[in-house]
Protein backbone atom coordinates (compact mmCIF):
# COMPACT_ATOMS: atom_id res chain seq x y z
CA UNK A 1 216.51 -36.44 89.79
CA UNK A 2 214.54 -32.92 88.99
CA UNK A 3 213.79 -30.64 91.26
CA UNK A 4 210.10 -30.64 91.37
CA UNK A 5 208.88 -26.33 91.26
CA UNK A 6 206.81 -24.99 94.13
CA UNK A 7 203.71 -25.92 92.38
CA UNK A 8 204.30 -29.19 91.99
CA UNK A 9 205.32 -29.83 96.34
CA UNK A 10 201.90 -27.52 96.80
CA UNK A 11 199.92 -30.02 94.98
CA UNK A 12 201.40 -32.83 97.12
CA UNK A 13 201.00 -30.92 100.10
CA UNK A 14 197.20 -30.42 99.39
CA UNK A 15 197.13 -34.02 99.89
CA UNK A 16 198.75 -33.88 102.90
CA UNK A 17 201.84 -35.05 102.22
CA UNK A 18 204.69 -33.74 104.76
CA UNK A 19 207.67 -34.66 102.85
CA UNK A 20 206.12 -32.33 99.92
CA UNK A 21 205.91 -29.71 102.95
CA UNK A 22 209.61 -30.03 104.18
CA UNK A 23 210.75 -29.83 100.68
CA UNK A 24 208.35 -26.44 99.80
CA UNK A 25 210.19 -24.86 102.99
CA UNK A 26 213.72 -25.70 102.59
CA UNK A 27 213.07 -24.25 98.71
CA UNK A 28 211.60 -21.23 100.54
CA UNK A 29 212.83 -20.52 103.54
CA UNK A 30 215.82 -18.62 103.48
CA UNK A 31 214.99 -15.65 100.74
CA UNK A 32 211.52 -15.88 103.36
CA UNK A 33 212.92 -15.44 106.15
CA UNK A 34 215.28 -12.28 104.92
CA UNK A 35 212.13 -10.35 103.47
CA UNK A 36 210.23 -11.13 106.82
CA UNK A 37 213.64 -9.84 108.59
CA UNK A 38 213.55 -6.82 106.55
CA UNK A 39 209.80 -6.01 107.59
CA UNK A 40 210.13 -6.55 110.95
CA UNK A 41 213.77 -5.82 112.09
CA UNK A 42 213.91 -8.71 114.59
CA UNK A 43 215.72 -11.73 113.96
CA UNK A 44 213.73 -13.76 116.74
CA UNK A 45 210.15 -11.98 115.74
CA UNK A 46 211.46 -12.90 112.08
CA UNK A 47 212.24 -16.76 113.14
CA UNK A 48 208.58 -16.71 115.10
CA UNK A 49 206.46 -15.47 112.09
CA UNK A 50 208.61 -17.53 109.41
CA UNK A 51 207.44 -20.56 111.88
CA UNK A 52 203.69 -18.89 111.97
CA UNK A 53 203.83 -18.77 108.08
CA UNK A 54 204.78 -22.39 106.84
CA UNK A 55 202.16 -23.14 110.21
CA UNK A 56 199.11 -21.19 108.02
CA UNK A 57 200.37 -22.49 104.95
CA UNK A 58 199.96 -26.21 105.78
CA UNK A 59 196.27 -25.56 107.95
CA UNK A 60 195.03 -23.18 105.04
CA UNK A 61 196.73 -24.96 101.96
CA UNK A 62 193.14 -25.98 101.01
CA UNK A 63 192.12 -22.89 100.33
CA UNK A 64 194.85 -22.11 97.98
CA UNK A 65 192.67 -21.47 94.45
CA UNK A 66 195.73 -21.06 92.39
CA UNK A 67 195.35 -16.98 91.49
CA UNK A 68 198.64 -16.16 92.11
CA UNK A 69 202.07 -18.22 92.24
CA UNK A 70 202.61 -20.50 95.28
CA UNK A 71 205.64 -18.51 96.25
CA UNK A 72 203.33 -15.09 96.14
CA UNK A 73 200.64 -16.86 98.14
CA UNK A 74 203.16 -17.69 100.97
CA UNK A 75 204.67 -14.44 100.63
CA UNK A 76 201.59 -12.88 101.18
CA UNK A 77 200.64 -15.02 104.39
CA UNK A 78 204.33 -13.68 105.72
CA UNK A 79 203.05 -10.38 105.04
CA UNK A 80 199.69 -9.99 106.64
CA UNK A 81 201.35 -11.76 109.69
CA UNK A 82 204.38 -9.44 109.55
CA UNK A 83 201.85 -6.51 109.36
CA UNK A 84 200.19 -7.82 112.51
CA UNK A 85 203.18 -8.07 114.15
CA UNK A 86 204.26 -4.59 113.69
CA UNK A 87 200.79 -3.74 114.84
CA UNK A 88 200.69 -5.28 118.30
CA UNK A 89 204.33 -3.85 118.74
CA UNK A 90 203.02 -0.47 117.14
CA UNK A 91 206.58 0.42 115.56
CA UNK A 92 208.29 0.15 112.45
CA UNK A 93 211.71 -1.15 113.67
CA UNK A 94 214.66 1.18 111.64
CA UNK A 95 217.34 -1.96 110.55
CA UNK A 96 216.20 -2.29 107.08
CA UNK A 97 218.17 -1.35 105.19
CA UNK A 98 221.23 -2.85 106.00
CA UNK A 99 222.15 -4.28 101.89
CA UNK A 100 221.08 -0.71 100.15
CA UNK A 101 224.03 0.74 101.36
CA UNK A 102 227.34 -1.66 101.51
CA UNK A 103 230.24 0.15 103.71
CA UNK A 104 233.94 0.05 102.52
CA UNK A 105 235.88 -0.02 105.65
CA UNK A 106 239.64 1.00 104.98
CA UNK A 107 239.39 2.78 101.91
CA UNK A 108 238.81 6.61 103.20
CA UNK A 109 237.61 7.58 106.93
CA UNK A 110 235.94 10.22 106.24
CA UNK A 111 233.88 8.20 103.04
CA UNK A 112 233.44 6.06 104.85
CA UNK A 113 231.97 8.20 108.17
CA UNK A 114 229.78 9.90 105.44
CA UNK A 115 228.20 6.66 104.19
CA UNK A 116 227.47 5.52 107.51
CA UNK A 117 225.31 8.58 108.60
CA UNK A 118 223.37 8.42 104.88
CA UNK A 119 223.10 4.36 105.39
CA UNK A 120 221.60 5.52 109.28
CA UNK A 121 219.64 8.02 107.62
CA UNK A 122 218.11 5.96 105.20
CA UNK A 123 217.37 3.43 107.58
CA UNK A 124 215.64 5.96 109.86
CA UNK A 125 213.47 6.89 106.77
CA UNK A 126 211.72 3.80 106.69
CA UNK A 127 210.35 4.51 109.84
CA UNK A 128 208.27 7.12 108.01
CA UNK A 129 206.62 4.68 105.61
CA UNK A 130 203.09 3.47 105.83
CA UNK A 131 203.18 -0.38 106.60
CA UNK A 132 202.41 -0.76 102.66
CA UNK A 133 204.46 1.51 101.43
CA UNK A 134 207.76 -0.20 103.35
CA UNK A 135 206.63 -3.31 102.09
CA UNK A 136 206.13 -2.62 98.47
CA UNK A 137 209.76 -0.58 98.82
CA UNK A 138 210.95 -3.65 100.47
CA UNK A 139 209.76 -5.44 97.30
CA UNK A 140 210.94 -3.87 94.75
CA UNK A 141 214.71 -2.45 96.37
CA UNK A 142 215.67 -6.14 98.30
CA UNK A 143 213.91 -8.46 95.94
CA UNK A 144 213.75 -6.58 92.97
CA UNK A 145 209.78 -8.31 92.11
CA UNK A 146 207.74 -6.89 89.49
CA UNK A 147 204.90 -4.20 90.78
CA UNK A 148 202.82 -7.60 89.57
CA UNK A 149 204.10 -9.56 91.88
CA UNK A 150 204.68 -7.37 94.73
CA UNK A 151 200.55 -6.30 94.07
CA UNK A 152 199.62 -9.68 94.05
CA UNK A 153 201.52 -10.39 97.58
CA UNK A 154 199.63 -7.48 98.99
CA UNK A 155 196.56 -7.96 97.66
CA UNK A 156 196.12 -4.64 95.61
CA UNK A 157 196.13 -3.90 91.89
CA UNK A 158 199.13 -3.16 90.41
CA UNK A 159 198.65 0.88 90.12
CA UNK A 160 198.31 0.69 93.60
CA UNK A 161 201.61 -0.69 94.40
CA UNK A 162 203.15 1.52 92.04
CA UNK A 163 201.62 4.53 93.90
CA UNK A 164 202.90 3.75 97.60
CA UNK A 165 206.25 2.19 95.97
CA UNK A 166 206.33 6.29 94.25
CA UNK A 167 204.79 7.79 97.36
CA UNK A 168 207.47 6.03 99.70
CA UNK A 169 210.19 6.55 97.59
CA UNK A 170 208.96 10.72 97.48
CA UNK A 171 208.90 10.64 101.55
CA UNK A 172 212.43 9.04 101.84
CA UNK A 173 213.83 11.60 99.73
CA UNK A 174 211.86 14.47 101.57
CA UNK A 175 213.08 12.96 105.16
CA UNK A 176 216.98 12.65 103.91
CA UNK A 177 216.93 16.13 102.23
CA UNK A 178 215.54 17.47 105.61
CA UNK A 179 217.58 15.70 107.98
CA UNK A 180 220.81 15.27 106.11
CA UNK A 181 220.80 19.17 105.41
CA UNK A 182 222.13 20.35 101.71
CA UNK A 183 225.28 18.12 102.09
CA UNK A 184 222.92 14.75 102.91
């Protein structure tokens, strides 16, 4: 039997249909719930707003006009609930980035000692980011989406995700050059 695309369970789930909805998350879900981890840094905040997200998208699936991609309209309702999230805790957790940089353990101490305090100080960078600029380097680094996408998900035109994905990426370098010295 064919899988049937996210469009396809959205359509049945318009109509109310909760087998439609069970399949739409389980196609979802995980690659969801890593890009909410990445925002937030908290695997239980990232379990609570992955539940708050497929919770909006079944009460507001009506109101899905069919602008954007089904997965970018749920992507975006994980992002706006992310971004209050981070709000009420007013901090941008620092765990990130834990994929950018994979550590060889074994090969060479001291490599390996060095990649650990650039992977630490990359991580700590993030922290610096506006809320949109994280996400959009999020985006782009983690899920490697098109500025299209990734402007659609935020609700901004494509120039503008191009400008906090080049602003973000210009205040990460500034932060590592000034905290990892001339050898960082």
């Amino acid at each position: 039997m064919k899988q049937e695309t996210a469009e396809q369970l959205f359509e049945k789930i318009q109509g109310r249909d909760p087998r439609a909805f069970d399949a739409l998350a389980r196609m979802l879900s995980e690659e969801l719930h890593g890009f909410i981890l990445r925002l937030v840094s908290n695997e239980d905040d990232a379990k609570d707003i992955l539940q708050d997200t497929y919770v909006r998208v079944w009460e507001k699936s009506h109101q899905f006009k069919g602008n954007s991609t089904v997965k970018t309209w749920v992507y975006r309702i994980a992002i706006n609930l992310s971004y209050s999230h981070l709000k009420k805790r007013q901090r941008w957790s620092t765990g990130v980035l834990e994929e950018i940089k994979t550590l060889v353990s074994g090969s060479d101490p001291q490599k390996d000692v060095e990649q650990l305090f650039q992977s630490e100080l990359l991580e700590k960078s993030l922290a610096t980011l506006t809320p949109r600029q994280k996400a959009v380097v999020v985006a782009r680094i983690y899920k490697d989406l098109p500025f299209a996408a990734v402007s659609e998900a935020l609700g901004c035109s494509v120039n503008a995700a191009k400008v906090h994905f080049h602003d973000g990426k210009k205040r990460i370098e500034t932060y590592m050059r000034e905290k990892g010295g001339e050898n960082g």
